[in-house]
C-alpha atoms as a PDB file:
ATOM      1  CA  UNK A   1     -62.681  34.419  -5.934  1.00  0.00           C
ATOM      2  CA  UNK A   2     -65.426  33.334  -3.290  1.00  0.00           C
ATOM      3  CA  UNK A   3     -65.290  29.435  -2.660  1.00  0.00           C
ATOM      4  CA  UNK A   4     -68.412  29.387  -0.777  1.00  0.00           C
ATOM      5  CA  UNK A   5     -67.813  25.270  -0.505  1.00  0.00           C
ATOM      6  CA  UNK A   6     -64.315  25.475   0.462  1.00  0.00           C
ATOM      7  CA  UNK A   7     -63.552  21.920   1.951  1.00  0.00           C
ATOM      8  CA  UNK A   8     -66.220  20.355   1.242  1.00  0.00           C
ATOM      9  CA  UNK A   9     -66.314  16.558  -0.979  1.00  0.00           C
ATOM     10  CA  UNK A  10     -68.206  15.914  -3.846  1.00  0.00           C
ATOM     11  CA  UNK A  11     -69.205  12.227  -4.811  1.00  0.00           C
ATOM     12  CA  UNK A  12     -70.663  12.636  -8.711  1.00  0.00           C
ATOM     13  CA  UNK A  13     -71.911   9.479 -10.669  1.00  0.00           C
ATOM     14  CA  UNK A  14     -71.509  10.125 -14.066  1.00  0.00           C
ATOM     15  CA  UNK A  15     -69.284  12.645 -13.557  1.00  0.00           C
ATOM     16  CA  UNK A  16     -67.188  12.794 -16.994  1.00  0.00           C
ATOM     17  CA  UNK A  17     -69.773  14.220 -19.625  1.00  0.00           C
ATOM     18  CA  UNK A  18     -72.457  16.363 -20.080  1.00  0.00           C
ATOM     19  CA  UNK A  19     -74.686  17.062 -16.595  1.00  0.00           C
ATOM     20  CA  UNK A  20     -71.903  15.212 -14.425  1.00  0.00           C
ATOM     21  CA  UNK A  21     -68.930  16.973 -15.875  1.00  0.00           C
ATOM     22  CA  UNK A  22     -70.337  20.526 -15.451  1.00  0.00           C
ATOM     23  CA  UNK A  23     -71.053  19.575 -11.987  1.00  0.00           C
ATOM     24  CA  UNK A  24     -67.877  18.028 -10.535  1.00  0.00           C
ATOM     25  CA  UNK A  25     -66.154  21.317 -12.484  1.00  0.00           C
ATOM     26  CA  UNK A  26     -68.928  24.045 -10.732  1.00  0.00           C
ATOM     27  CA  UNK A  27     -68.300  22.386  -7.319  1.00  0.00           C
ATOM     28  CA  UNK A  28     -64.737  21.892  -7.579  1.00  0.00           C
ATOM     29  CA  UNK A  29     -64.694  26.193  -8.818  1.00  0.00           C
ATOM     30  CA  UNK A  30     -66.518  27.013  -5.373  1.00  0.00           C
ATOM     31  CA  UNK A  31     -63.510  25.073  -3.659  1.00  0.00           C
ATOM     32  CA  UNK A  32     -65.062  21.272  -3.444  1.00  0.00           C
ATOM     33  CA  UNK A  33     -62.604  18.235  -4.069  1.00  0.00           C
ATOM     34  CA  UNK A  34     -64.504  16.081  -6.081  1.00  0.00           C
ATOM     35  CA  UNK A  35     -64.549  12.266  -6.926  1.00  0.00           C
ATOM     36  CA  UNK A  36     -65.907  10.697 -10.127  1.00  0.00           C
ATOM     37  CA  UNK A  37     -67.791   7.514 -10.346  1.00  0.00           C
ATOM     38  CA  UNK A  38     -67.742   6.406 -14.540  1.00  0.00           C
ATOM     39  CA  UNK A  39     -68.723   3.553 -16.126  1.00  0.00           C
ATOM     40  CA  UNK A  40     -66.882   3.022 -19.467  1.00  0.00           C
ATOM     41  CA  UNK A  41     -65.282   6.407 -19.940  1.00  0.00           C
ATOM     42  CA  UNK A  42     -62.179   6.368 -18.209  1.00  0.00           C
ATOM     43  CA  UNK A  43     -60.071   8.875 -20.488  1.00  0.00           C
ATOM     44  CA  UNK A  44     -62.691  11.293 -20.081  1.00  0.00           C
ATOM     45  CA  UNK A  45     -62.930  10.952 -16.281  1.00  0.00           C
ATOM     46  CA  UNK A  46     -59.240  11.464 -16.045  1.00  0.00           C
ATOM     47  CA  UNK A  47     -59.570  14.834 -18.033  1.00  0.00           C
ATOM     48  CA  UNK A  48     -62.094  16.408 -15.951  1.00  0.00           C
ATOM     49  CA  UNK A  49     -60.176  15.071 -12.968  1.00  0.00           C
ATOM     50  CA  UNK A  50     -57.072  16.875 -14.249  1.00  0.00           C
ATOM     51  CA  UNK A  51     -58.887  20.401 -14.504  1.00  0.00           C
ATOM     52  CA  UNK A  52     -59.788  20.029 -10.984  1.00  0.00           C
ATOM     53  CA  UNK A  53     -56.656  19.284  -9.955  1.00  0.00           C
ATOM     54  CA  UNK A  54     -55.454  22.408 -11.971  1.00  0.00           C
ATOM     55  CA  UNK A  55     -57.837  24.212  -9.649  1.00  0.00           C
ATOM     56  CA  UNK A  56     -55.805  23.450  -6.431  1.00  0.00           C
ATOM     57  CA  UNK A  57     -58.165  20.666  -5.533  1.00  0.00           C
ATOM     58  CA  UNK A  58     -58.422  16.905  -5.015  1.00  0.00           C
ATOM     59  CA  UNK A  59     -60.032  14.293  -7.658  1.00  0.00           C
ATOM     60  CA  UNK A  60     -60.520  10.558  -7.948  1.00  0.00           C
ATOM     61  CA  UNK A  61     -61.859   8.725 -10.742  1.00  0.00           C
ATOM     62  CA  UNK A  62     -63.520   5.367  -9.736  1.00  0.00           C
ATOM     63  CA  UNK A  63     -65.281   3.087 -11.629  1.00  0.00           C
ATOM     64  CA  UNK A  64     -68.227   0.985 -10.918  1.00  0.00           C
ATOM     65  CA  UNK A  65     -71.744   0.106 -12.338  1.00  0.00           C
ATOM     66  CA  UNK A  66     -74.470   2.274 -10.358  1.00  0.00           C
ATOM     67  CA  UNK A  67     -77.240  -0.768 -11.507  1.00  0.00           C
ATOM     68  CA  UNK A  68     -74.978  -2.873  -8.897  1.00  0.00           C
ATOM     69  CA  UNK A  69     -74.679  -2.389  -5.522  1.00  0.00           C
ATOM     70  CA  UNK A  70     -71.630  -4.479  -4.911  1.00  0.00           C
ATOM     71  CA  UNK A  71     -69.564  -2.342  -7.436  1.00  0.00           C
ATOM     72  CA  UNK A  72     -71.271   0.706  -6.002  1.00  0.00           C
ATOM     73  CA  UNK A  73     -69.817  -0.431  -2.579  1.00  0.00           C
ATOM     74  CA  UNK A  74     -66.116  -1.193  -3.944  1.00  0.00           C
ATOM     75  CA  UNK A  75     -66.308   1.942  -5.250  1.00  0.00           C
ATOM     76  CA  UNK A  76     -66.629   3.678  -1.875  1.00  0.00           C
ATOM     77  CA  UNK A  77     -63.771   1.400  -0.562  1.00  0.00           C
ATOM     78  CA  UNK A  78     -61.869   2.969  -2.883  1.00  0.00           C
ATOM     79  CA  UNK A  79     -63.378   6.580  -2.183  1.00  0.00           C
ATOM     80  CA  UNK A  80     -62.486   5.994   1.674  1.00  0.00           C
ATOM     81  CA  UNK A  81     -59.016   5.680   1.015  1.00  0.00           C
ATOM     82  CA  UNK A  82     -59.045   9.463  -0.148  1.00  0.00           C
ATOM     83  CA  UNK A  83     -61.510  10.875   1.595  1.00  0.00           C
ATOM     84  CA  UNK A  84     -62.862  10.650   5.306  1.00  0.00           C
ATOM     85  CA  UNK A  85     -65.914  12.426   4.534  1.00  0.00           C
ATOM     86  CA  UNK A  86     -68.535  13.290   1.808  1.00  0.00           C
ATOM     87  CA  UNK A  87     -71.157  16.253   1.872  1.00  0.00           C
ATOM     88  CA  UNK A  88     -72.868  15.884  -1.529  1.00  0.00           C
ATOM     89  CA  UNK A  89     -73.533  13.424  -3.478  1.00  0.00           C
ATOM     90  CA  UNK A  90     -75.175  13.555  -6.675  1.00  0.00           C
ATOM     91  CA  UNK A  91     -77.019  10.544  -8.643  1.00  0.00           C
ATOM     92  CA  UNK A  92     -76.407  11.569 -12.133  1.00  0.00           C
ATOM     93  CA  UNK A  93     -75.602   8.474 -14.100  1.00  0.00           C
ATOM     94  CA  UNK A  94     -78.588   7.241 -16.393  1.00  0.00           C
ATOM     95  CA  UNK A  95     -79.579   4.329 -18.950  1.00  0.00           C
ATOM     96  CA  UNK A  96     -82.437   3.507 -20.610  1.00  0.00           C
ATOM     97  CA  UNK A  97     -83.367   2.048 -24.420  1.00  0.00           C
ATOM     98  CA  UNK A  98     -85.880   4.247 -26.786  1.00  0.00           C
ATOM     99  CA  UNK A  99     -88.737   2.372 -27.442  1.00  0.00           C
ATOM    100  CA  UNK A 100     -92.110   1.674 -27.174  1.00  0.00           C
ATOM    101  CA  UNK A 101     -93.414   0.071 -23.964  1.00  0.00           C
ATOM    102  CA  UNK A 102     -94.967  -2.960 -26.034  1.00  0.00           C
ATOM    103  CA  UNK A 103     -91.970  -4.008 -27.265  1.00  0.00           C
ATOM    104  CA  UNK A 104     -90.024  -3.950 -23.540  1.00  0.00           C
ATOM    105  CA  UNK A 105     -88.802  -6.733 -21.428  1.00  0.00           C
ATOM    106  CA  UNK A 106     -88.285  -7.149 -18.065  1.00  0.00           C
ATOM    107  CA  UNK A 107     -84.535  -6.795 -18.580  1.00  0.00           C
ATOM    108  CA  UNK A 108     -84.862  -3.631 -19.913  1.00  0.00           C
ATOM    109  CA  UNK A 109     -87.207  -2.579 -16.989  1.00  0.00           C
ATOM    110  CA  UNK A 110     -85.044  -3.940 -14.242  1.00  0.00           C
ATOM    111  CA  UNK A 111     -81.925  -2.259 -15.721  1.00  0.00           C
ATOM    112  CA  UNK A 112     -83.906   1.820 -16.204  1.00  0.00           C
ATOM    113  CA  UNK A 113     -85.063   1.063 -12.627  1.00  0.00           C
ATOM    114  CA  UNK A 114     -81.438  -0.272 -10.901  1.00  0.00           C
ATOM    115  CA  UNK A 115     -79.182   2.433 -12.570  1.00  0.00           C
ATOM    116  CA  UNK A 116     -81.981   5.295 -12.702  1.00  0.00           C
ATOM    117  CA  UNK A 117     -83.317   4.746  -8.903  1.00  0.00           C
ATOM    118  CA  UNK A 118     -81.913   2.726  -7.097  1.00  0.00           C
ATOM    119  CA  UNK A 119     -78.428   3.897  -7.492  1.00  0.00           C
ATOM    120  CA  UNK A 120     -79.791   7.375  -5.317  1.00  0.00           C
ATOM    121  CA  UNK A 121     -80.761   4.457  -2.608  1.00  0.00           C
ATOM    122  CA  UNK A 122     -77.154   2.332  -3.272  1.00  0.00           C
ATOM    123  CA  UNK A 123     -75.399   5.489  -3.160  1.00  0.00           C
ATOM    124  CA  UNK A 124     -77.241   6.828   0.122  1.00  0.00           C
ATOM    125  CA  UNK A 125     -76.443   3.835   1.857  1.00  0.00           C
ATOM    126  CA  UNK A 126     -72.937   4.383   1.706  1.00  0.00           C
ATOM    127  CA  UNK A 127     -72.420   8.212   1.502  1.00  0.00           C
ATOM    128  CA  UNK A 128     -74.555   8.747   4.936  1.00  0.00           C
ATOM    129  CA  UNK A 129     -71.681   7.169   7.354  1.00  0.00           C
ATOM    130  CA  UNK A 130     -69.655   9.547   6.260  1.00  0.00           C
ATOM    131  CA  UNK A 131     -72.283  12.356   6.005  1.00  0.00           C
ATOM    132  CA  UNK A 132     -71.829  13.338  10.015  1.00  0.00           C
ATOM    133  CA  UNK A 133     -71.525  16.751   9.342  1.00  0.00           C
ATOM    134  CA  UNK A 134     -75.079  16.867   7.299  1.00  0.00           C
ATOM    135  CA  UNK A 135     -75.114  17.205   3.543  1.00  0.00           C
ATOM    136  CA  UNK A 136     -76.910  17.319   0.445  1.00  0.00           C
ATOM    137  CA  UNK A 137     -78.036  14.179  -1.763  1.00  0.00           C
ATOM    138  CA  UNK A 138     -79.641  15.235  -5.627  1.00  0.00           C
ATOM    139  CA  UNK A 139     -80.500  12.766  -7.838  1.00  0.00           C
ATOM    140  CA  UNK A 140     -81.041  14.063 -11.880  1.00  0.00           C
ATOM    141  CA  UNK A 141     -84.665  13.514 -13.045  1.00  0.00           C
ATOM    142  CA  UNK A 142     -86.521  14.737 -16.472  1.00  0.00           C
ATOM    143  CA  UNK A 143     -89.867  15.334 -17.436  1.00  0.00           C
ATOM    144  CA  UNK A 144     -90.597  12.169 -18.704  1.00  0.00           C
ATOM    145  CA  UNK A 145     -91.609  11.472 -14.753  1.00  0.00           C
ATOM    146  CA  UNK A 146     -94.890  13.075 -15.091  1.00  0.00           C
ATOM    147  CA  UNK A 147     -94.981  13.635 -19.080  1.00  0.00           C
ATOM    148  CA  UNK A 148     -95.818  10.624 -21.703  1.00  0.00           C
ATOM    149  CA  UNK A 149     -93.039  11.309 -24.088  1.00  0.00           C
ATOM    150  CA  UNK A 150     -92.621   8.847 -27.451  1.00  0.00           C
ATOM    151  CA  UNK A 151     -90.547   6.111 -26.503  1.00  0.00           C
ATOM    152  CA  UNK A 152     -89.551   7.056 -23.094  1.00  0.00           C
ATOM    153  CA  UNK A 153     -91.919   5.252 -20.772  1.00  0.00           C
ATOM    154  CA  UNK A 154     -89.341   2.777 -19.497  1.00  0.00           C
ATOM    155  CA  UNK A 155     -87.126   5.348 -18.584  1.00  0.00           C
ATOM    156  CA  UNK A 156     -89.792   7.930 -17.578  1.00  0.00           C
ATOM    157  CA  UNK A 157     -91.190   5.202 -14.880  1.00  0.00           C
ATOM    158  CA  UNK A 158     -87.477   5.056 -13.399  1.00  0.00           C
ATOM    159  CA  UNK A 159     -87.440   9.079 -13.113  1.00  0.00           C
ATOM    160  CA  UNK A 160     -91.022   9.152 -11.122  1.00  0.00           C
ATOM    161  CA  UNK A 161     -89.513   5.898  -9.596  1.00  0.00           C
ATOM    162  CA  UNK A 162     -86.406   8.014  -8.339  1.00  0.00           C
ATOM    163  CA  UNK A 163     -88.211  11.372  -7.314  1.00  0.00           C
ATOM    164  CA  UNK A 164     -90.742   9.354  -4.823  1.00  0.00           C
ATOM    165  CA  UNK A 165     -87.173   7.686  -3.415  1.00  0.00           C
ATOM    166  CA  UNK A 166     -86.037  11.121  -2.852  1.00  0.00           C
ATOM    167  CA  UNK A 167     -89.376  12.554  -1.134  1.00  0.00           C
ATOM    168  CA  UNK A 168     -88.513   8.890   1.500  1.00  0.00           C
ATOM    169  CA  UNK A 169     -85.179   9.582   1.618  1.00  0.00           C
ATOM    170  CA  UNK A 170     -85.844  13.932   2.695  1.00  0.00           C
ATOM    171  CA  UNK A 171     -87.854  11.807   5.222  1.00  0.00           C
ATOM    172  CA  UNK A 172     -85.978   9.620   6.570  1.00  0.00           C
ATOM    173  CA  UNK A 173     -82.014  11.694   6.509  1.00  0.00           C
ATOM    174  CA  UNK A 174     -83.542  14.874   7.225  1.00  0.00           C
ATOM    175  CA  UNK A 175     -82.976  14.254  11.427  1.00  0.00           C
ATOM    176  CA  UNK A 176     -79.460  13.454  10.373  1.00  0.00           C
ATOM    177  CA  UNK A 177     -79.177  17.113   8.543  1.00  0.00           C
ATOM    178  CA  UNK A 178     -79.190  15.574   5.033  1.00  0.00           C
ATOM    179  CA  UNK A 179     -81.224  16.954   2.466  1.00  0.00           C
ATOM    180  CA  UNK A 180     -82.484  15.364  -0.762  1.00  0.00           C
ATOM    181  CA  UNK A 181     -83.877  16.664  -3.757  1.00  0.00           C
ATOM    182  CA  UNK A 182     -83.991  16.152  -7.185  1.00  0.00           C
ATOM    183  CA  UNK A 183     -83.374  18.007 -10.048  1.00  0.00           C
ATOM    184  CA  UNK A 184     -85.544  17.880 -13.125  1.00  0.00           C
ATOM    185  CA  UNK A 185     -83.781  19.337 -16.624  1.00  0.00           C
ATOM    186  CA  UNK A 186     -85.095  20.429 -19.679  1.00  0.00           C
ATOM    187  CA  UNK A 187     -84.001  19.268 -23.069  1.00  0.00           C
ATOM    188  CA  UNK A 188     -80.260  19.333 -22.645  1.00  0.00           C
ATOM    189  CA  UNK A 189     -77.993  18.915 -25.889  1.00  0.00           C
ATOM    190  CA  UNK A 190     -75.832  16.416 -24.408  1.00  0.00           C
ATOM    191  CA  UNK A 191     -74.061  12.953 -25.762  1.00  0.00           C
ATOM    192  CA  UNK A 192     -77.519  10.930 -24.606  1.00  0.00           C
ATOM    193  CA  UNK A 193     -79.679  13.020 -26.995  1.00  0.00           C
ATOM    194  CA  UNK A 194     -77.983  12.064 -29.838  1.00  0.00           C
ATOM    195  CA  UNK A 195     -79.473   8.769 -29.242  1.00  0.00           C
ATOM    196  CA  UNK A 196     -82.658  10.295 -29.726  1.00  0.00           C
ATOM    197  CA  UNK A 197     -83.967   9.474 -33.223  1.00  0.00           C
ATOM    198  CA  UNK A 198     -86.200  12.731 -32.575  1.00  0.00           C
ATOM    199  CA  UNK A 199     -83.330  15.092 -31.456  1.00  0.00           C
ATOM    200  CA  UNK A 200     -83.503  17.282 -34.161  1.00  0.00           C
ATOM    201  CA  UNK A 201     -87.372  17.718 -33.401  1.00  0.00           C
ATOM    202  CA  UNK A 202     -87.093  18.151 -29.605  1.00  0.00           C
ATOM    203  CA  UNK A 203     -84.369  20.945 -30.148  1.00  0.00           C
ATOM    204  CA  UNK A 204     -86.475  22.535 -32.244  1.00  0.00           C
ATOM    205  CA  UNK A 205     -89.832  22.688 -29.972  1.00  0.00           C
ATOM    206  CA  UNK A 206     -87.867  23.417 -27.080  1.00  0.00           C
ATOM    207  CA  UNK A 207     -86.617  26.606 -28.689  1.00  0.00           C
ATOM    208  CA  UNK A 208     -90.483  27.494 -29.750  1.00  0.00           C
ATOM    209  CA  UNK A 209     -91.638  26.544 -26.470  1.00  0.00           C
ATOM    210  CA  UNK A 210     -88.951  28.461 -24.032  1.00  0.00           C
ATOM    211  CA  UNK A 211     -89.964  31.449 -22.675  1.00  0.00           C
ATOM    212  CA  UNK A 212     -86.199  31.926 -21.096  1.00  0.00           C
ATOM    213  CA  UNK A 213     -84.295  31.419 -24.713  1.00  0.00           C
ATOM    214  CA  UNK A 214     -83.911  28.619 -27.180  1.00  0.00           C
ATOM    215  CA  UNK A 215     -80.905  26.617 -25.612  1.00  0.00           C
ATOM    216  CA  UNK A 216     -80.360  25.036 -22.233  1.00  0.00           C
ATOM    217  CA  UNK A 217     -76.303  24.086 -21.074  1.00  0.00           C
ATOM    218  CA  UNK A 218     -75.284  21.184 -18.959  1.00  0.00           C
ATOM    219  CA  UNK A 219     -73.498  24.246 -16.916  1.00  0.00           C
ATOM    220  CA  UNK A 220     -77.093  25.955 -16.130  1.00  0.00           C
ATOM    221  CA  UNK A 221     -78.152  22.326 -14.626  1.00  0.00           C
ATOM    222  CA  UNK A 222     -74.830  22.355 -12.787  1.00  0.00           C
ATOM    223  CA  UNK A 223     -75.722  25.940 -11.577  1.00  0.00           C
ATOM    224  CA  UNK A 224     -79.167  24.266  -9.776  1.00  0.00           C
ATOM    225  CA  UNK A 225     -76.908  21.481  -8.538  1.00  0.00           C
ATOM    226  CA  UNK A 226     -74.677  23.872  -6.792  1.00  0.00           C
ATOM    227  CA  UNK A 227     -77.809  26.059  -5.276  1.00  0.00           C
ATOM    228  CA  UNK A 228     -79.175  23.307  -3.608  1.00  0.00           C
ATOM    229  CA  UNK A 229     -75.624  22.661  -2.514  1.00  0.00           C
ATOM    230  CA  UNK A 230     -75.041  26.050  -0.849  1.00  0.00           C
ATOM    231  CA  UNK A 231     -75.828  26.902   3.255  1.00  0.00           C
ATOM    232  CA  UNK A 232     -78.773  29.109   2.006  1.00  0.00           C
ATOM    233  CA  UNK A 233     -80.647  26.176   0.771  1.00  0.00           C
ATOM    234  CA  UNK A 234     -80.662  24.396   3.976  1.00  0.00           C
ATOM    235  CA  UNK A 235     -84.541  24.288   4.406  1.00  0.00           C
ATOM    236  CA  UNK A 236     -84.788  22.912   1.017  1.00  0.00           C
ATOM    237  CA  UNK A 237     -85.530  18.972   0.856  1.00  0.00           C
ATOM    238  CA  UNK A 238     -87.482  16.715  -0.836  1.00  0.00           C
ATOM    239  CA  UNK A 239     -88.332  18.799  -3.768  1.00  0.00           C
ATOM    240  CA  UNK A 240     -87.335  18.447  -7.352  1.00  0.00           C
ATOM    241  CA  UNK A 241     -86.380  22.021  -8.888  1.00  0.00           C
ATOM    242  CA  UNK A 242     -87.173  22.363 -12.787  1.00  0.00           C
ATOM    243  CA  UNK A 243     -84.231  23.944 -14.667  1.00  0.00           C
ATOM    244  CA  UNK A 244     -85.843  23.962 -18.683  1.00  0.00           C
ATOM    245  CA  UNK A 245     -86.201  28.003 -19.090  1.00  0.00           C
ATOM    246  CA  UNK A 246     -90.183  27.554 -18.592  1.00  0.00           C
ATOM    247  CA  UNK A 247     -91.150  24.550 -20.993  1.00  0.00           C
ATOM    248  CA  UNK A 248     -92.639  22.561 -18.465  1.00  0.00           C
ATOM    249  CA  UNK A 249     -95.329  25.337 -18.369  1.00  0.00           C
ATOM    250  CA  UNK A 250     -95.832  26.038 -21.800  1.00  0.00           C
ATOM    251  CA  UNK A 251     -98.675  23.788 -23.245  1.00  0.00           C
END
C-alpha cells in the first residue's frame, strides 16, 4: 500500500468523531502518526487511537479546551514528550448554540469566536516551532461564513472569522514553508447535526440540491484534508476548498 505521508505527525483537534475521526484515521492509512486533542470524549479518543496503533503507527490522546490557550499550551507539553515534530495540524474542533442572533449574549459570542477561530491562531502558535521542516495548517469552516442560515449567525461569524485568520496566517508562515487553508464542508450527517432542530430538512434539500449525489461522509471531508496534505499541493495556501458535491452553487 502507498503511504505517501510516511513519517510524517498529525496534530487533530477534535479528533474522535465525525470530521476529526475520519481524518486522524485517513492520515494515519497514508503512514502519519497522529495525536488527538478531545474535549469530553475520552473513550472515544482512545478507540480511534487504538485503530491507529493497529495500523503500525503512533497515537496520543490529549485533552484540553481549544477556547483556552493555556490548556491548548499544556496540551503541546504533553504532545512534546512524544513527538519532536509536527507537519499538519488541523483545527477541527467546533461549538456554537442554535439560535437567533437577538436572543445572543456576549458569552455565547466570545465562546463561537475562541473555540471556532482562535484555536487555528492558539494552535499555530505552538505547532510552528516544531514545523521546521514546513507543513500544512487547515482549519474546518462551513457555509454559514458567507451564507445567512436560520439560527447560525453566531457560529457563521466565527467561520468567516476563522477563514480571514487563515488568508493572515498563508501570509505570514508561508516564508517558513507552511501552508494554510481551510476547508469548507457541506451538510455532513455527523453527531453536531443532530443538534439541529432542522436536520431532517437540511438532509433533505441537500439531497435535492446536489448535483454529485444525495449524501456527503465525514471520510470525503477527510479525503480534502489529506489533498491539501500531500507534496502536490504545495502551491496551495490560503484558500478554503468546498467539499458539498456542488450545493454551494446550486441556487
Amino acid at each position: 500500500m502507498s503511504e505517501p505521508l510516511s513519517g510524517k505527525v498529525a496534530f487533530i483537534s477534535g479528533g474522535s468523531r465525525g470530521i476529526g475521526r475520519a481524518t486522524a484515521l485517513k492520515l494515519a492509512t497514508a503512514g502519519c502518526d497522529v495525536a488527538i486533542l478531545y474535549y469530553n470524549s475520552h473513550e472515544e479518543s482512545e478507540v480511534v487511537c487504538n485503530l491507529i496503533r493497529g495500523m503500525g503507527r503512533k497515537a496520543l490522546a490529549v485533552q484540553a479546551d481549544v477556547a483556552n490557550p493555556g490548556s491548548v499550551e499544556e496540551a503541546f507539553v504533553e504532545f512534546k514528550k512524544e513527538f519532536d515534530r509536527v507537519d499538519f495540524v488541523i483545527s477541527n474542533a467546533a461549538l456554537g448554540v442554535l439560535k437567533p442572533a437577538l436572543e445572543m449574549g456576549l458569552k455565547h459570542f466570545r465562546r463561537c469566536m475562541e473555540t471556532n477561530a482562535l484555536a487555528l491562531n492558539t494552535l499555530a502558535q505552538n505547532a510552528v516551532p516544531m514545523m521546521s521542516a514546513g507543513g500544512s495548517i487547515i482549519g474546518l469552516t462551513s457555509l454559514g461564513s458567507e451564507r445567512a442560515i436560520p439560527n447560525y449567525t453566531f457560529i457563521g461569524a466565527s467561520k468567516a472569522a476563522l477563514e480571514a485568520l487563515a488568508r493572515g496566517l498563508a501570509q505570514e508562515l508561508g516564508p517558513q514553508g507552511i501552508r494554510v487553508n481551510c476547508v469548507s464542508a457541506g451538510v455532513v450527517d455527523t453527531d453536531a447535526l443532530k443538534h439541529f432542530p432542522n436536520r431532517e430538512q437540511l438532509l433533505a434539500e441537500y439531497e435535492t440540491r446536489t448535483p454529485l449525489g444525495p449524501t456527503l461522509s465525514p471520510e470525503q471531508v477527510a479525503d480534502a484534508i489529506y489533498l491539501l496534505c500531500l507534496p502536490e499541493a504545495a502551491m496551495i495556501t490560503g484558500h478554503t476548498l468546498f467539499v458539498d458535491g456542488g450545493y454551494a452553487i446550486s441556487g
